[in-house]
N, C-alpha and C. Protein backbone atom coordinates (compact mmCIF):
# COMPACT_ATOMS: atom_id res chain seq x y z
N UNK A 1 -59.73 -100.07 -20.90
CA UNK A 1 -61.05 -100.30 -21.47
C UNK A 1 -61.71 -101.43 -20.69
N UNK A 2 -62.61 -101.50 -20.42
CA UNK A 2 -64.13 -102.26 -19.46
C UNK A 2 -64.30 -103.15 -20.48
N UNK A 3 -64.75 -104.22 -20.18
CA UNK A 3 -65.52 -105.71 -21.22
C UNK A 3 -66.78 -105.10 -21.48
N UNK A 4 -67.43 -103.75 -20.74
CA UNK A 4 -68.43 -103.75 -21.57
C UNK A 4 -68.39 -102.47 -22.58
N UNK A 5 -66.97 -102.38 -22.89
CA UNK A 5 -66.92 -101.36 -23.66
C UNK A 5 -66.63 -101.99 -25.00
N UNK A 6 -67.39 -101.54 -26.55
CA UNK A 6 -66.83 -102.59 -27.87
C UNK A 6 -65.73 -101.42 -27.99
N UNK A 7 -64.50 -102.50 -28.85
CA UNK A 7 -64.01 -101.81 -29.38
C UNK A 7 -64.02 -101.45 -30.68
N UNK A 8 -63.82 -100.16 -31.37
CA UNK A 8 -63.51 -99.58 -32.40
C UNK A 8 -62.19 -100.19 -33.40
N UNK A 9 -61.26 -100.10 -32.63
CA UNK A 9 -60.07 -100.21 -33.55
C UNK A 9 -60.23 -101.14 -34.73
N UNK A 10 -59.23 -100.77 -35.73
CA UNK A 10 -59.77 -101.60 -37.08
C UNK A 10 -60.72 -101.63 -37.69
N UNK A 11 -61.73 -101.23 -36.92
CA UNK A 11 -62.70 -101.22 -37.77
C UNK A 11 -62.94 -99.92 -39.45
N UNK A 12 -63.50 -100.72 -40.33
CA UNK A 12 -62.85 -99.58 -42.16
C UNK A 12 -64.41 -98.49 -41.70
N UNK A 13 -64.36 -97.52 -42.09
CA UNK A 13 -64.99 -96.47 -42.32
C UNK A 13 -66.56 -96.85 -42.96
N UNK A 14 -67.53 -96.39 -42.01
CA UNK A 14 -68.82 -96.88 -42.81
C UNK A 14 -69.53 -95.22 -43.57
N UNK A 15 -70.01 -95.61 -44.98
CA UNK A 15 -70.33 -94.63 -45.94
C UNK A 15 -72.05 -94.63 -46.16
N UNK A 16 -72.58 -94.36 -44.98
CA UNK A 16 -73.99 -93.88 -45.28
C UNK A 16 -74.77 -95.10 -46.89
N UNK A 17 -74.43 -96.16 -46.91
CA UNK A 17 -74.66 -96.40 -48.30
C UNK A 17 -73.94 -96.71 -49.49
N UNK A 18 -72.65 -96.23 -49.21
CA UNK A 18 -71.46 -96.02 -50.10
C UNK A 18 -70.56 -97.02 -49.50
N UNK A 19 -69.85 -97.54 -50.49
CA UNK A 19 -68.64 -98.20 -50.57
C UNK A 19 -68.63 -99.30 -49.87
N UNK A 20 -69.55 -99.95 -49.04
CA UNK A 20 -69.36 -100.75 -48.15
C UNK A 20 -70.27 -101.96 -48.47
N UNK A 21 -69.95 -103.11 -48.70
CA UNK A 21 -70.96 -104.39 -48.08
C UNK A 21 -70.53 -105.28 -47.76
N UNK A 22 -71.40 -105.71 -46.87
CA UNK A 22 -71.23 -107.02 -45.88
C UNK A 22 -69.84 -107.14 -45.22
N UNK A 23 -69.02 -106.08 -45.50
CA UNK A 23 -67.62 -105.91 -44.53
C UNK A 23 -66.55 -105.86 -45.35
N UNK A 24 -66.69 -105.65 -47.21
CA UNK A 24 -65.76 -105.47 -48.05
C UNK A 24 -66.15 -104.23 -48.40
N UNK A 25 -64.37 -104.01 -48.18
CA UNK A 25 -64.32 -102.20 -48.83
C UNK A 25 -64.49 -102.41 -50.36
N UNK A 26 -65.80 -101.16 -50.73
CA UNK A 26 -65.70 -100.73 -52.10
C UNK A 26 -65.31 -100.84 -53.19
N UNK A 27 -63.69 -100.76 -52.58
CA UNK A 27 -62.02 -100.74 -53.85
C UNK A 27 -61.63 -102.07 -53.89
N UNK A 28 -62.50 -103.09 -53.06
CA UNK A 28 -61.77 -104.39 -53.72
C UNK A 28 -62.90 -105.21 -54.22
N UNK A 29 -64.40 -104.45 -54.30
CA UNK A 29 -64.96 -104.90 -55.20
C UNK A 29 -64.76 -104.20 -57.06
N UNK A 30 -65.00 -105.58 -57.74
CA UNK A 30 -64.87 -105.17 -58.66
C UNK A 30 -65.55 -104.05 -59.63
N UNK A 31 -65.60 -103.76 -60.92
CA UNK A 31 -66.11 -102.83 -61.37
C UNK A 31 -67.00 -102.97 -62.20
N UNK A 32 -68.05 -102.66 -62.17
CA UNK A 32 -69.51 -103.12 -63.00
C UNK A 32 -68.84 -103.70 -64.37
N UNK A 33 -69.05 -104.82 -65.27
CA UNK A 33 -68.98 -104.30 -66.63
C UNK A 33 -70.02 -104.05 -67.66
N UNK A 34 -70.42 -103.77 -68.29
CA UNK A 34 -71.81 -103.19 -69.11
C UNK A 34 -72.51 -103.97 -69.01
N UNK A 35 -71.91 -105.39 -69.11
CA UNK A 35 -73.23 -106.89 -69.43
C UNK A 35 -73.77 -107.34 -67.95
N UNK A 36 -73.30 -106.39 -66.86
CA UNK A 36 -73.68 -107.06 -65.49
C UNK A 36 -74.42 -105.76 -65.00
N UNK A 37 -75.10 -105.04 -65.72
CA UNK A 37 -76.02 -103.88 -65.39
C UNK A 37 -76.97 -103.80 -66.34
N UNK A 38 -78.40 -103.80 -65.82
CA UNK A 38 -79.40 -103.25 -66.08
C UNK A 38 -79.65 -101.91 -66.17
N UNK A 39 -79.92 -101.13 -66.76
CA UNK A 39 -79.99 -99.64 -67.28
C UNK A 39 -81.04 -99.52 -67.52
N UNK A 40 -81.61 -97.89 -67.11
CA UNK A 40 -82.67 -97.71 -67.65
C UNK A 40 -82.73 -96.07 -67.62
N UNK A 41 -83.04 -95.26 -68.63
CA UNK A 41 -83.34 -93.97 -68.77
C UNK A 41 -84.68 -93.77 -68.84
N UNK A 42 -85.03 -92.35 -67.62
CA UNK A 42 -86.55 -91.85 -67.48
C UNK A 42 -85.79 -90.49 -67.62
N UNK A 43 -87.06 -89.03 -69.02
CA UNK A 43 -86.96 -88.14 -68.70
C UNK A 43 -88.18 -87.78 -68.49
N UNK A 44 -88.43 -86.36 -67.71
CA UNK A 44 -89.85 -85.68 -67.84
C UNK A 44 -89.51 -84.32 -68.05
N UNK A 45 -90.60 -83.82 -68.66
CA UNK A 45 -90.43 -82.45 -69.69
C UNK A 45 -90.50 -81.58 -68.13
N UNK A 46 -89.68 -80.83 -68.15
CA UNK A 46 -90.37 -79.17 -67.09
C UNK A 46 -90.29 -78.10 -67.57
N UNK A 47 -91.32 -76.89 -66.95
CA UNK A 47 -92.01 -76.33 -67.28
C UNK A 47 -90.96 -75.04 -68.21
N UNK A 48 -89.51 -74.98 -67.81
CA UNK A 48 -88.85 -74.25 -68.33
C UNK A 48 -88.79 -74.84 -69.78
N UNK A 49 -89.25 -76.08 -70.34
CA UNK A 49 -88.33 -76.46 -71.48
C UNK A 49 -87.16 -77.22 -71.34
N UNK A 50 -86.73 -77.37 -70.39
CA UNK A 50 -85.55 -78.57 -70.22
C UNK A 50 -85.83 -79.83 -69.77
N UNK A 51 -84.89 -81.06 -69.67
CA UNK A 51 -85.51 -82.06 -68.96
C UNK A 51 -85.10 -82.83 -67.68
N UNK A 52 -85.86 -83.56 -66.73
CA UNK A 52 -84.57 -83.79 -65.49
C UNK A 52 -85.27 -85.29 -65.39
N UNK A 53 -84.64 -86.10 -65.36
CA UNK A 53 -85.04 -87.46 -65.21
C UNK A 53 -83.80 -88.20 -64.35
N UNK A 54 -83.97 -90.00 -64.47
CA UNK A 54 -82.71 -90.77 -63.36
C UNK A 54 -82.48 -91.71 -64.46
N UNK A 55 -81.30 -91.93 -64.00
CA UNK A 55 -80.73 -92.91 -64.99
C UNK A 55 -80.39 -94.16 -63.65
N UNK A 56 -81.24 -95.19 -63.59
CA UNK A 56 -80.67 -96.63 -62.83
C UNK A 56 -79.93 -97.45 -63.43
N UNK A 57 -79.39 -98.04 -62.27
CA UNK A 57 -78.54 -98.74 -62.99
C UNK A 57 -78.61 -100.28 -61.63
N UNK A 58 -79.05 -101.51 -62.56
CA UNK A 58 -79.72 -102.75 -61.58
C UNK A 58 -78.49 -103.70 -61.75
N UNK A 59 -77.78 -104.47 -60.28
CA UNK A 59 -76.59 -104.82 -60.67
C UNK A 59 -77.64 -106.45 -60.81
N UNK A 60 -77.29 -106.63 -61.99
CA UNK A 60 -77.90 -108.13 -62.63
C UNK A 60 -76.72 -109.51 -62.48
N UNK A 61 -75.68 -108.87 -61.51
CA UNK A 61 -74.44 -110.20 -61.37
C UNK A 61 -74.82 -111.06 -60.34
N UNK A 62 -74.53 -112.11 -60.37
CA UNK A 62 -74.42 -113.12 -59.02
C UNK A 62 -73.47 -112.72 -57.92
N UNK A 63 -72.78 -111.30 -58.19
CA UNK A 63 -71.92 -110.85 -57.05
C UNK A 63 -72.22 -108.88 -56.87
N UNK A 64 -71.60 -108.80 -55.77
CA UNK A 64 -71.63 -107.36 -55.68
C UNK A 64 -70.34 -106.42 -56.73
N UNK A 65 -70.87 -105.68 -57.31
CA UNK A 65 -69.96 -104.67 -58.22
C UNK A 65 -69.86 -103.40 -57.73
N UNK A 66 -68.84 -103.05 -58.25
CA UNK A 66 -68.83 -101.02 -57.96
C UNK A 66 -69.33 -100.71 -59.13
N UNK A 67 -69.81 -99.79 -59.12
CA UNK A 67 -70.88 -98.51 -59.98
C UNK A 67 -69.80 -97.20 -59.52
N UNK A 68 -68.79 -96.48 -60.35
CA UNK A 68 -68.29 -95.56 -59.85
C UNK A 68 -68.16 -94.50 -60.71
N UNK A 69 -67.75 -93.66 -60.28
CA UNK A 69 -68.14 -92.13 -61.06
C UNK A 69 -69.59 -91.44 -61.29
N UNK A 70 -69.45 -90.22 -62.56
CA UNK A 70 -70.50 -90.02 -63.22
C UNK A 70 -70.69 -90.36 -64.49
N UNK A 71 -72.32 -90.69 -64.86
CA UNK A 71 -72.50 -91.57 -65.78
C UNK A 71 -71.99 -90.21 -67.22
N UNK A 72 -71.76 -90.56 -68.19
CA UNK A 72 -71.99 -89.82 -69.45
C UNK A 72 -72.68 -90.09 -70.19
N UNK A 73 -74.13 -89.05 -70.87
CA UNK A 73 -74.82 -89.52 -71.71
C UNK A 73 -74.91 -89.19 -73.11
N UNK A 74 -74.84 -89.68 -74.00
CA UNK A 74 -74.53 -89.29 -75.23
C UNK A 74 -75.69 -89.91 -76.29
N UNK A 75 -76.78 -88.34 -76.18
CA UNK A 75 -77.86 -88.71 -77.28
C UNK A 75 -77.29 -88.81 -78.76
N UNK A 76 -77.94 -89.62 -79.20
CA UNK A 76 -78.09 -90.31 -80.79
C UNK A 76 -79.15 -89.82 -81.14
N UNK A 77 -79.09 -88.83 -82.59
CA UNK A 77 -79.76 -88.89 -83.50
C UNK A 77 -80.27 -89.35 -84.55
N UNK A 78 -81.25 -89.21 -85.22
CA UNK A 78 -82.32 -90.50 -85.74
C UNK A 78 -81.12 -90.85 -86.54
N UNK A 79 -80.50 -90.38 -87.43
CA UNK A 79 -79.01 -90.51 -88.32
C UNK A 79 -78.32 -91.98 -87.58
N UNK A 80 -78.36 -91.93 -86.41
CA UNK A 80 -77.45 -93.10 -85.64
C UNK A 80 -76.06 -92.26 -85.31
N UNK A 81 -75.54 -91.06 -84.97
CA UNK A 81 -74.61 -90.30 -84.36
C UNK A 81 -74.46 -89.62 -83.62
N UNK A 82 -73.79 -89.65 -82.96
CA UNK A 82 -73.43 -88.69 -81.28
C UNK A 82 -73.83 -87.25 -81.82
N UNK A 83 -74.84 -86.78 -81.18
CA UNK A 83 -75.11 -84.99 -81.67
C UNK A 83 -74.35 -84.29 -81.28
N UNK A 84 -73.39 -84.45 -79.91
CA UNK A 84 -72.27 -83.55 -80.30
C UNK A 84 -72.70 -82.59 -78.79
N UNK A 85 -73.70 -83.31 -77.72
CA UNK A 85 -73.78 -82.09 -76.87
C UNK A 85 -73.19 -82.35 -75.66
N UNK A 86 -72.78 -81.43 -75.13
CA UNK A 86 -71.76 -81.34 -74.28
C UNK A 86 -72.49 -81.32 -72.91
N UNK A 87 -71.40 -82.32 -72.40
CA UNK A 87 -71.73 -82.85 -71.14
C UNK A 87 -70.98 -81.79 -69.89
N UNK A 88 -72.08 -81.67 -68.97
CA UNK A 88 -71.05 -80.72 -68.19
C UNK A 88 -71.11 -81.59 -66.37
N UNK A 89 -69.79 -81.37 -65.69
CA UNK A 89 -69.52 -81.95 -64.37
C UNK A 89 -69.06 -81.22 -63.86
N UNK A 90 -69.97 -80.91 -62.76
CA UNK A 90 -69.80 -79.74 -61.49
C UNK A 90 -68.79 -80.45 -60.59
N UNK A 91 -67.93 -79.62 -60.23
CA UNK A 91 -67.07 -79.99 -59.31
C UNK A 91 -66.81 -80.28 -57.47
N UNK A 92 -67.96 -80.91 -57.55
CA UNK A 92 -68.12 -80.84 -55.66
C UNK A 92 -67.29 -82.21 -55.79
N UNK A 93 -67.05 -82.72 -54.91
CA UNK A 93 -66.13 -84.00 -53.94
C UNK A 93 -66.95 -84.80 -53.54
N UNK A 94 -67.31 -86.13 -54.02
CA UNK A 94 -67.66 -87.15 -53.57
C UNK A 94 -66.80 -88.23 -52.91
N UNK A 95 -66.64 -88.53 -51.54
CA UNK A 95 -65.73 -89.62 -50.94
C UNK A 95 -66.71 -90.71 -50.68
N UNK A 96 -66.60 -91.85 -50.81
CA UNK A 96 -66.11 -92.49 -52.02
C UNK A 96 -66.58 -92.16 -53.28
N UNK A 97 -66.13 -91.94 -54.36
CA UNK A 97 -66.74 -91.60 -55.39
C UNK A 97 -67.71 -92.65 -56.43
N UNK A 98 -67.93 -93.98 -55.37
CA UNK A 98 -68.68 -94.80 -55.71
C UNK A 98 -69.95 -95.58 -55.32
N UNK A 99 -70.16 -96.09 -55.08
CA UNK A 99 -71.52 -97.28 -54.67
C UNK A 99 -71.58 -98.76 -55.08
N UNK A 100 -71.50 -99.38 -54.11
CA UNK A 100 -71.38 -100.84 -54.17
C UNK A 100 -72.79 -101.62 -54.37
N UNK A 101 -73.08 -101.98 -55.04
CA UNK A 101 -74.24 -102.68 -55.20
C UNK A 101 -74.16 -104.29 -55.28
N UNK A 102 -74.89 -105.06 -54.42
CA UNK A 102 -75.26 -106.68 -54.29
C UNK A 102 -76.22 -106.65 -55.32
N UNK A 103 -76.38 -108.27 -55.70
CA UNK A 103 -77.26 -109.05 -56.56
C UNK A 103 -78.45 -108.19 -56.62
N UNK A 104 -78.83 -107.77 -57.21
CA UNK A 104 -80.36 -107.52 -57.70
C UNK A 104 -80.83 -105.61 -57.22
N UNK A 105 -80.08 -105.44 -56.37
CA UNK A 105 -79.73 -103.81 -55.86
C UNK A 105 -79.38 -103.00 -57.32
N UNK A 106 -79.94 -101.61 -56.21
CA UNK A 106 -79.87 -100.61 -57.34
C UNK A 106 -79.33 -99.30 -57.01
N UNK A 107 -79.34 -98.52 -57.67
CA UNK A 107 -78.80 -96.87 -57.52
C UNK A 107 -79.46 -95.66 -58.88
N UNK A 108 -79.65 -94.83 -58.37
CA UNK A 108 -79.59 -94.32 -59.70
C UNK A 108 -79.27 -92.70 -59.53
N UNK A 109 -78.24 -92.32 -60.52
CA UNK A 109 -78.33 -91.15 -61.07
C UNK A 109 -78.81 -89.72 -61.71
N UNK A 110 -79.41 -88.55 -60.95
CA UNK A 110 -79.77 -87.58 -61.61
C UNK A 110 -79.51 -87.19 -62.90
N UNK A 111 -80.25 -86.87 -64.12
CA UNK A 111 -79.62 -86.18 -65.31
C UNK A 111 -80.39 -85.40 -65.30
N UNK A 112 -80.08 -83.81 -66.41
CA UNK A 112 -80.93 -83.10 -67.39
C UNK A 112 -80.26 -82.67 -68.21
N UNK A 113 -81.13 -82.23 -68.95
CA UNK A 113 -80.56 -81.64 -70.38
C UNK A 113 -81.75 -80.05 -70.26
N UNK A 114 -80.64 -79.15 -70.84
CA UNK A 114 -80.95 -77.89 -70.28
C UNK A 114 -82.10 -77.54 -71.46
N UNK A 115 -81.52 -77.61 -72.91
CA UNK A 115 -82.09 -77.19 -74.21
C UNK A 115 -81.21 -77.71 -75.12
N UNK A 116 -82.04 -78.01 -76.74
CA UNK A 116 -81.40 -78.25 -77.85
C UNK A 116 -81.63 -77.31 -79.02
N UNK A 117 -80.91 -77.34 -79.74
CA UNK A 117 -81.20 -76.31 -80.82
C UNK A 117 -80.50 -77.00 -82.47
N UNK A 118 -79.99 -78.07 -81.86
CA UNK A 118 -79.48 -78.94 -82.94
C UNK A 118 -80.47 -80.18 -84.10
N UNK A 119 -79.72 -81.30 -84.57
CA UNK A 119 -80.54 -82.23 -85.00
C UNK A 119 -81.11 -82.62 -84.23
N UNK A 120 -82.65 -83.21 -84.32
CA UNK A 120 -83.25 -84.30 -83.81
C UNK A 120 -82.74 -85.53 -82.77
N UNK A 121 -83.10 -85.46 -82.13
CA UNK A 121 -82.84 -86.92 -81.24
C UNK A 121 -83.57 -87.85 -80.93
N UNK A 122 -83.13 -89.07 -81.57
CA UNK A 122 -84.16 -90.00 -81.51
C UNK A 122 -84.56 -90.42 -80.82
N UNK A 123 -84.14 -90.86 -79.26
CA UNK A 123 -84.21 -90.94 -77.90
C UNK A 123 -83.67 -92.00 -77.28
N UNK A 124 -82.70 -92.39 -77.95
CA UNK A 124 -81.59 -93.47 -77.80
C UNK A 124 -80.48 -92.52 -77.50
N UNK A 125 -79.80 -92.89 -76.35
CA UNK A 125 -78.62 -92.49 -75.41
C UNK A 125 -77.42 -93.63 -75.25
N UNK A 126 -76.28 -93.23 -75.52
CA UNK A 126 -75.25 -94.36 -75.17
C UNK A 126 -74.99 -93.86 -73.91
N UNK A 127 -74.33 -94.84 -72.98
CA UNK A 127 -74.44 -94.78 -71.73
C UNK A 127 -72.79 -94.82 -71.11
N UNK A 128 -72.26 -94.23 -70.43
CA UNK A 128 -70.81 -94.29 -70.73
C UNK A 128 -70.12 -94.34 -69.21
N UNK A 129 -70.36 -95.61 -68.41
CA UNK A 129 -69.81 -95.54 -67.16
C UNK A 129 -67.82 -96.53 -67.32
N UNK A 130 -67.46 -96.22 -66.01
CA UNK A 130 -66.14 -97.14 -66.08
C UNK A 130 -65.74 -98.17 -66.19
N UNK A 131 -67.10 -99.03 -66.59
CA UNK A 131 -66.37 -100.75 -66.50
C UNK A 131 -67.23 -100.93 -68.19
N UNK A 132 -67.73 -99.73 -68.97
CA UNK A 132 -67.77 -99.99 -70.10
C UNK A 132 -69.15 -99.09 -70.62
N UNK A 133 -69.94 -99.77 -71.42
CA UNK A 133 -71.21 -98.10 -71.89
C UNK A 133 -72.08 -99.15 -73.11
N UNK A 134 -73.69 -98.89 -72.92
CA UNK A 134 -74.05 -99.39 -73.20
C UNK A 134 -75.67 -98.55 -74.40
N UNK A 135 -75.93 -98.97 -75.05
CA UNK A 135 -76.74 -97.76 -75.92
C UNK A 135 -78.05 -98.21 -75.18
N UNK A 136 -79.20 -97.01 -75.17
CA UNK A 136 -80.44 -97.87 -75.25
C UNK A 136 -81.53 -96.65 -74.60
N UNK A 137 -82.43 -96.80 -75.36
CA UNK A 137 -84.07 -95.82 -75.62
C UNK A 137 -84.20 -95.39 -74.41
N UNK A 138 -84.19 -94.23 -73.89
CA UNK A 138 -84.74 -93.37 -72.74
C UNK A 138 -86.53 -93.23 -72.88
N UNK A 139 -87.36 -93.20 -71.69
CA UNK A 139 -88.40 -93.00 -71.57
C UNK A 139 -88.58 -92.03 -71.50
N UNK A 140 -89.84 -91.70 -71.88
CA UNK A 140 -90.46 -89.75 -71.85
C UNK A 140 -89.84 -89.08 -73.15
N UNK A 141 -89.57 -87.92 -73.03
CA UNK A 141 -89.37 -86.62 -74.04
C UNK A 141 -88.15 -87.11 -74.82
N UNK A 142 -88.10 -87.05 -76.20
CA UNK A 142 -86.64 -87.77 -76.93
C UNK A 142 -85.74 -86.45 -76.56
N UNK A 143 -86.12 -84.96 -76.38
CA UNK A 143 -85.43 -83.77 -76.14
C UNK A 143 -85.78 -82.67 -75.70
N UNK A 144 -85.45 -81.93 -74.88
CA UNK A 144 -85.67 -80.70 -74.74
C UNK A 144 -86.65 -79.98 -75.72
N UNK A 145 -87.98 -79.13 -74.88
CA UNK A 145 -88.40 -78.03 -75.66
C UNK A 145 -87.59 -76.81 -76.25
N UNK A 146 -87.17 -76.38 -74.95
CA UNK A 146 -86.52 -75.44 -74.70
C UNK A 146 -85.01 -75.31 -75.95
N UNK A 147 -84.63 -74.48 -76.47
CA UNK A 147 -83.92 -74.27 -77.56
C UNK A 147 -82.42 -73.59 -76.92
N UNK A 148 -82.21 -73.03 -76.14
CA UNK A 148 -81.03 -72.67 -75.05
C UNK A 148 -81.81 -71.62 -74.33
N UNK A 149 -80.87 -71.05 -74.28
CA UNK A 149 -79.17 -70.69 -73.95
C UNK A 149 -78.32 -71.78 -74.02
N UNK A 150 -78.81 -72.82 -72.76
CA UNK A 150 -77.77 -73.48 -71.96
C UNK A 150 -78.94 -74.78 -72.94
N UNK A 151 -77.58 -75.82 -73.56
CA UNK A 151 -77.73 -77.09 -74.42
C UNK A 151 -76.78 -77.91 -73.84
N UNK A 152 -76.70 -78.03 -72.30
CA UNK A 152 -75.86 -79.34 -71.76
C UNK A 152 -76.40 -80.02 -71.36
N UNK A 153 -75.85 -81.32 -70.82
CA UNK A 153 -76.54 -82.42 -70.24
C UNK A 153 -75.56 -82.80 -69.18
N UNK A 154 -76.26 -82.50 -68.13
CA UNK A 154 -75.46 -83.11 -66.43
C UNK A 154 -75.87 -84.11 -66.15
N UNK A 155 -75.23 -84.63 -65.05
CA UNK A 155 -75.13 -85.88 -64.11
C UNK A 155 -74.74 -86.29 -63.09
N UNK A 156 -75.64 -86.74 -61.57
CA UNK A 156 -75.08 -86.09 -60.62
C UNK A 156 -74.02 -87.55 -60.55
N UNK A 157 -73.93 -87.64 -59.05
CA UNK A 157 -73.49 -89.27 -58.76
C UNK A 157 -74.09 -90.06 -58.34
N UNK A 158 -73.88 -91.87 -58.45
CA UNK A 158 -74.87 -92.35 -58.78
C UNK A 158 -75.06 -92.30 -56.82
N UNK A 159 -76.24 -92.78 -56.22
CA UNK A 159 -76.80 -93.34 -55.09
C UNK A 159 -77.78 -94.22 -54.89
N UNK A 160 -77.57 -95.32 -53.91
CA UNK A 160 -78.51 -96.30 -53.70
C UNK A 160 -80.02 -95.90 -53.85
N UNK A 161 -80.97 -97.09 -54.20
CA UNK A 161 -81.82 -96.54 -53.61
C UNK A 161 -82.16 -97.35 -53.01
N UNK A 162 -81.78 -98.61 -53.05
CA UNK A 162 -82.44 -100.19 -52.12
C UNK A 162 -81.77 -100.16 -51.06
């Protein structure tokens, strides 16, 4: 190898966005816990009757955290109880299956909800990631127009957006 060639070796795997900052892998940052994230739910109605909105998530720590997996959302009805609708997770492969976020950085998550045909929803969602889950009022439509077939609620994985 030439001095004006850099070398590679050692060097950890860079993820488009993922897993990486400032030269610490992903897995040895720690893991969000509920009180060190800002959350926020947006839905908007479409034209089928279902809804597709993002769920962010703002890391509010004085350090960088992992944000990992998919989020789970679990609408509350005006009652104050989990309605009971089922969450569904498509099976593609995410490597890393996470996102590292610094001080004040963000990411956010795809959701929808297909149709309801159940109780009311008040438009309060508990929020259910791995370092803990947090309740709190979604913006836009409290639910689906649309009445089914399909009454699930997906979620993709989360991604930067800063």
């Amino acid at each position: 190898m030439t001095s004006e060639q850099p070398s590679h070796v050692g060097m950890a795997p860079r993820w488009s966005g993922r897993g990486r900052i400032g030269g610490v892998d992903g897995t040895d940052v720690p893991e969000a816990a509920a009180a060190e994230l800002g959350v926020f739910l947006e839905w908007r109605a479409v034209a089928d009757g279902s809804m597709e909105g993002e769920l962010v998530v703002i890391n509010d720590a004085d350090k960088p955290v992992r944000v990992s997996s998919r989020p789970i959302l679990v609408p509350v009805g005006v009652d104050g109880r989990d309605l009971g609708v089922d969450m569904v997770n498509t099976a593609e492969l995410l490597i890393p299956d996470f996102v590292v976020l610094g001080p004040g950085e963000r990411a956010r998550a795809l959701v929808s909800w297909g149709g309801w045909n159940g109780p009311p929803c008040s438009g309060r969602f508990r929020i259910e990631l791995p370092g803990g889950r947090t309740e709190l009022s979604g913006l836009g439509p409290h639910q689906p127009e649309a009445r089914g077939p399909a009454t699930n609620l997906s979620s993709s994985w989360f991604e930067r957006i800063d």
